[in-house]
C-alpha atoms as a PDB file:
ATOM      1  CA  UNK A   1     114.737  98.354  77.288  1.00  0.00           C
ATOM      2  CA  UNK A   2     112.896 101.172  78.437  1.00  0.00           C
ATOM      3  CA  UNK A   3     109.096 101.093  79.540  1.00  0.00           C
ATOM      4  CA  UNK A   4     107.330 104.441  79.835  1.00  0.00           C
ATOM      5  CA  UNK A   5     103.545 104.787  80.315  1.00  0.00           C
ATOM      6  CA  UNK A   6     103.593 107.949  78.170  1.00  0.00           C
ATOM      7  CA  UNK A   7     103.812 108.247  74.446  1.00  0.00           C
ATOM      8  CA  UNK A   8     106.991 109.897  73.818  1.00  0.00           C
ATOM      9  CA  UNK A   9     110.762 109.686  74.979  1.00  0.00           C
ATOM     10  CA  UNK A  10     112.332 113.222  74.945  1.00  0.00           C
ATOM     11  CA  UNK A  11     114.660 113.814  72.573  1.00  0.00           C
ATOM     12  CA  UNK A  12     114.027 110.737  70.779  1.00  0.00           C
ATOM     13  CA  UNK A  13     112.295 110.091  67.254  1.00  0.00           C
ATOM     14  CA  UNK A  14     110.229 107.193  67.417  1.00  0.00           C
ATOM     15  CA  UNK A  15     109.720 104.048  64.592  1.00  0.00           C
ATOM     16  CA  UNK A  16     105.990 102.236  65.718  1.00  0.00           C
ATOM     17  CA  UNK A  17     106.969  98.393  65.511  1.00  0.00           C
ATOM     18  CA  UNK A  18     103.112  97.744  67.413  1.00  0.00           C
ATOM     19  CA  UNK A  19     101.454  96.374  70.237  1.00  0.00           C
ATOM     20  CA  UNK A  20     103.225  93.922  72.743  1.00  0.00           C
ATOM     21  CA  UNK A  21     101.763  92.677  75.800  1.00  0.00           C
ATOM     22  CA  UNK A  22     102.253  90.161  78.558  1.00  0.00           C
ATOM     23  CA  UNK A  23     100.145  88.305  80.758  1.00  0.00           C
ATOM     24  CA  UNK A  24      99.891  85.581  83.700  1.00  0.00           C
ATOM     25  CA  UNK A  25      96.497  84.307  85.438  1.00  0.00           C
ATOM     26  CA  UNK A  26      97.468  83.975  89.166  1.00  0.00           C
ATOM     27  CA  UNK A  27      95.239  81.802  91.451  1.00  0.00           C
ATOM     28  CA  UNK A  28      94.687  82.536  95.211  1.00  0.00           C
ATOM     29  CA  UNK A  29      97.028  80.000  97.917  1.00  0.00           C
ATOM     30  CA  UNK A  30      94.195  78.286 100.239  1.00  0.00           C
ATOM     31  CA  UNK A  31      96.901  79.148 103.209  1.00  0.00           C
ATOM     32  CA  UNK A  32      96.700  83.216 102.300  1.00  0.00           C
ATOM     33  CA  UNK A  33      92.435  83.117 102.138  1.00  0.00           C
ATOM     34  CA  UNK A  34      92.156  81.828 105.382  1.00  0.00           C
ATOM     35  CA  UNK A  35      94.720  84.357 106.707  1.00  0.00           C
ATOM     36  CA  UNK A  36      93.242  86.860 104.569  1.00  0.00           C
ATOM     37  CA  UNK A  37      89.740  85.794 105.283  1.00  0.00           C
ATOM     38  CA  UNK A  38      90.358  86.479 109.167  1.00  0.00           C
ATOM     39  CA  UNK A  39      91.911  90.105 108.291  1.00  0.00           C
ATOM     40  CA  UNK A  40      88.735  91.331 106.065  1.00  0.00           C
ATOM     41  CA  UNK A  41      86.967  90.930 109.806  1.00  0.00           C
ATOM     42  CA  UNK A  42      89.400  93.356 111.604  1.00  0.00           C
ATOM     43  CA  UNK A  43      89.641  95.568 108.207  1.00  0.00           C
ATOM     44  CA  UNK A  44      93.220  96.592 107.060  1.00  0.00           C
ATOM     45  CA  UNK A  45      95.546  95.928 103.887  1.00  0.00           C
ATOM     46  CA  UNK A  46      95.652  92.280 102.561  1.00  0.00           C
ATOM     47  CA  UNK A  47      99.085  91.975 101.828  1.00  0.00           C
ATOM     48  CA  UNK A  48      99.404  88.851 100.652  1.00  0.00           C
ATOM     49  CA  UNK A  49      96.794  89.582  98.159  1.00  0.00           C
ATOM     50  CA  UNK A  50      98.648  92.812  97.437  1.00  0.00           C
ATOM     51  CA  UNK A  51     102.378  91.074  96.625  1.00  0.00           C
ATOM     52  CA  UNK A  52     100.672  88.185  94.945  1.00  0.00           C
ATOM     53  CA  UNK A  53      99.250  91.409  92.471  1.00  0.00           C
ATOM     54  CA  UNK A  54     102.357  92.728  92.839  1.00  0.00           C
ATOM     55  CA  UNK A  55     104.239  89.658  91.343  1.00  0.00           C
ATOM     56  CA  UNK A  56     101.826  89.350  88.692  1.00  0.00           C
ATOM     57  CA  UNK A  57     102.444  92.750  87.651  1.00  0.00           C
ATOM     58  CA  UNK A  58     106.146  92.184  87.696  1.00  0.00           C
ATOM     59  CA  UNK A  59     105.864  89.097  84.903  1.00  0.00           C
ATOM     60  CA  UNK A  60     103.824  90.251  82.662  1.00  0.00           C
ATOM     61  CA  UNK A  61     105.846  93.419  82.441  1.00  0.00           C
ATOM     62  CA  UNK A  62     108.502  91.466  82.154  1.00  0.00           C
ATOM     63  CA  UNK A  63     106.558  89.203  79.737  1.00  0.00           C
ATOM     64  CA  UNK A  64     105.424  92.359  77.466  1.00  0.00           C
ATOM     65  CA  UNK A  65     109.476  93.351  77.084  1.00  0.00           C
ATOM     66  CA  UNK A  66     110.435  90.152  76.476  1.00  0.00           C
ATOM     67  CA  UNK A  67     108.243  90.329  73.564  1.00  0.00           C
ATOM     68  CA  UNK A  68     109.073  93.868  72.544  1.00  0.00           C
ATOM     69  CA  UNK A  69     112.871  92.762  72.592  1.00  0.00           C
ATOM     70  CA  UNK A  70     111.956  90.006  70.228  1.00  0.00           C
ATOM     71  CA  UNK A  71     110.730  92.428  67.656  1.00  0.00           C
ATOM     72  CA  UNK A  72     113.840  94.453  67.999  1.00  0.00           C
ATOM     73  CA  UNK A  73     112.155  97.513  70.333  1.00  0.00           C
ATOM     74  CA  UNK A  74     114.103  99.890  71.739  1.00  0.00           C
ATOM     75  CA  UNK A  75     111.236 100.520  74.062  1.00  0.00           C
ATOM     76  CA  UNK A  76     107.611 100.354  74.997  1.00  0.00           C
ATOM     77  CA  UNK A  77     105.575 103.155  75.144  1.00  0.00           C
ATOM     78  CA  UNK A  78     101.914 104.025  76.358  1.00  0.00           C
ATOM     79  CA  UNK A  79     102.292 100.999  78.801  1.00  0.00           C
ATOM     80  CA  UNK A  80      98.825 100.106  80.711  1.00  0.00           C
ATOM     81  CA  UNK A  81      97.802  97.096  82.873  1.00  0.00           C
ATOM     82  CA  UNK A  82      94.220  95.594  83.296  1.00  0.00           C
ATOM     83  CA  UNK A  83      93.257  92.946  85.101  1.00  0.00           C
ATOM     84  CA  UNK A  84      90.084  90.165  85.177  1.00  0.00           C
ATOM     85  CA  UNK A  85      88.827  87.634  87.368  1.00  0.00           C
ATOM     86  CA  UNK A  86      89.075  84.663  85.379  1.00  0.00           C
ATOM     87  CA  UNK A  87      87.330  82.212  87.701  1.00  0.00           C
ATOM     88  CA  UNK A  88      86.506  82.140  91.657  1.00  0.00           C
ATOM     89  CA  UNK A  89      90.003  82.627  92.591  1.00  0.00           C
ATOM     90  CA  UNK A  90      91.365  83.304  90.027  1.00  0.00           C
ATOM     91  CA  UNK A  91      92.540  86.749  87.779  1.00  0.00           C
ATOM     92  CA  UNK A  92      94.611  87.555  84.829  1.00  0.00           C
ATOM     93  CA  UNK A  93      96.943  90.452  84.731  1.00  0.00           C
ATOM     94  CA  UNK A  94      97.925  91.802  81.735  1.00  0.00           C
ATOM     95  CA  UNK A  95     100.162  94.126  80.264  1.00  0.00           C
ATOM     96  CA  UNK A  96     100.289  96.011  77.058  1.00  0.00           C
ATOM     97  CA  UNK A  97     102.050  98.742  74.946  1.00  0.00           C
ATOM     98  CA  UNK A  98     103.290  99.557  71.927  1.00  0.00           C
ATOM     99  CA  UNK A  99     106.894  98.847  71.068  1.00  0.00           C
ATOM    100  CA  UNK A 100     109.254 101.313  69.334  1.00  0.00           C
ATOM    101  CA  UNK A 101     112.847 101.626  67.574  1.00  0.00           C
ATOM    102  CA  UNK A 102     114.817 104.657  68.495  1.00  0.00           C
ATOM    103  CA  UNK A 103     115.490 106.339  64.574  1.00  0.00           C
ATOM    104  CA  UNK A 104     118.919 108.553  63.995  1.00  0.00           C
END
């Protein structure tokens, strides 16, 4: 499967099967705020924070091809990501494209 965040592949004519996306709410780990917490005082990258965002990233990518595959996609084009808090400590990640078949 490949995922491009432009709207072409080069050298390949495109079918439009639609839009595919994935998504997954993460919630924060009481353990990483109050490590966290302590490091907005000092200042600095969260990086707990950052590979929790990371991971989230990661599934519903993998979430979005899974459902492109399903359709029979070749690929996924004009892939973008948003994310939302959903409640106090909580956001949704989600990730969406539109899938495409590879013509002769």
């Amino acid at each position: 499967m490949i995922l491009v965040n432009i709207d072409h592949i080069t050298g390949k004519n495109l079918e439009i099967i639609g839009l595919v996306k994935g998504s997954t709410i993460q919630s924060r780990n009481l353990g990483r705020d109050i490590t966290q917490g302590f490091k907005t005082l000092v200042g600095g990258e969260l990086k707990a924070y950052n590979e929790m965002m990371m991971e989230a990233r990661a599934l519903a990518t993998k979430r979005m091809a899974m459902e492109a595959q399903e359709l029979g996609a070749d690929a996924v084009i004009n892939i973008r990501y948003t994310s939302a808090a959903i409640m106090q400590g909580a956001a949704e990640v989600l990730a969406y494209g539109t899938a495409v078949k590879f013509l002769p």
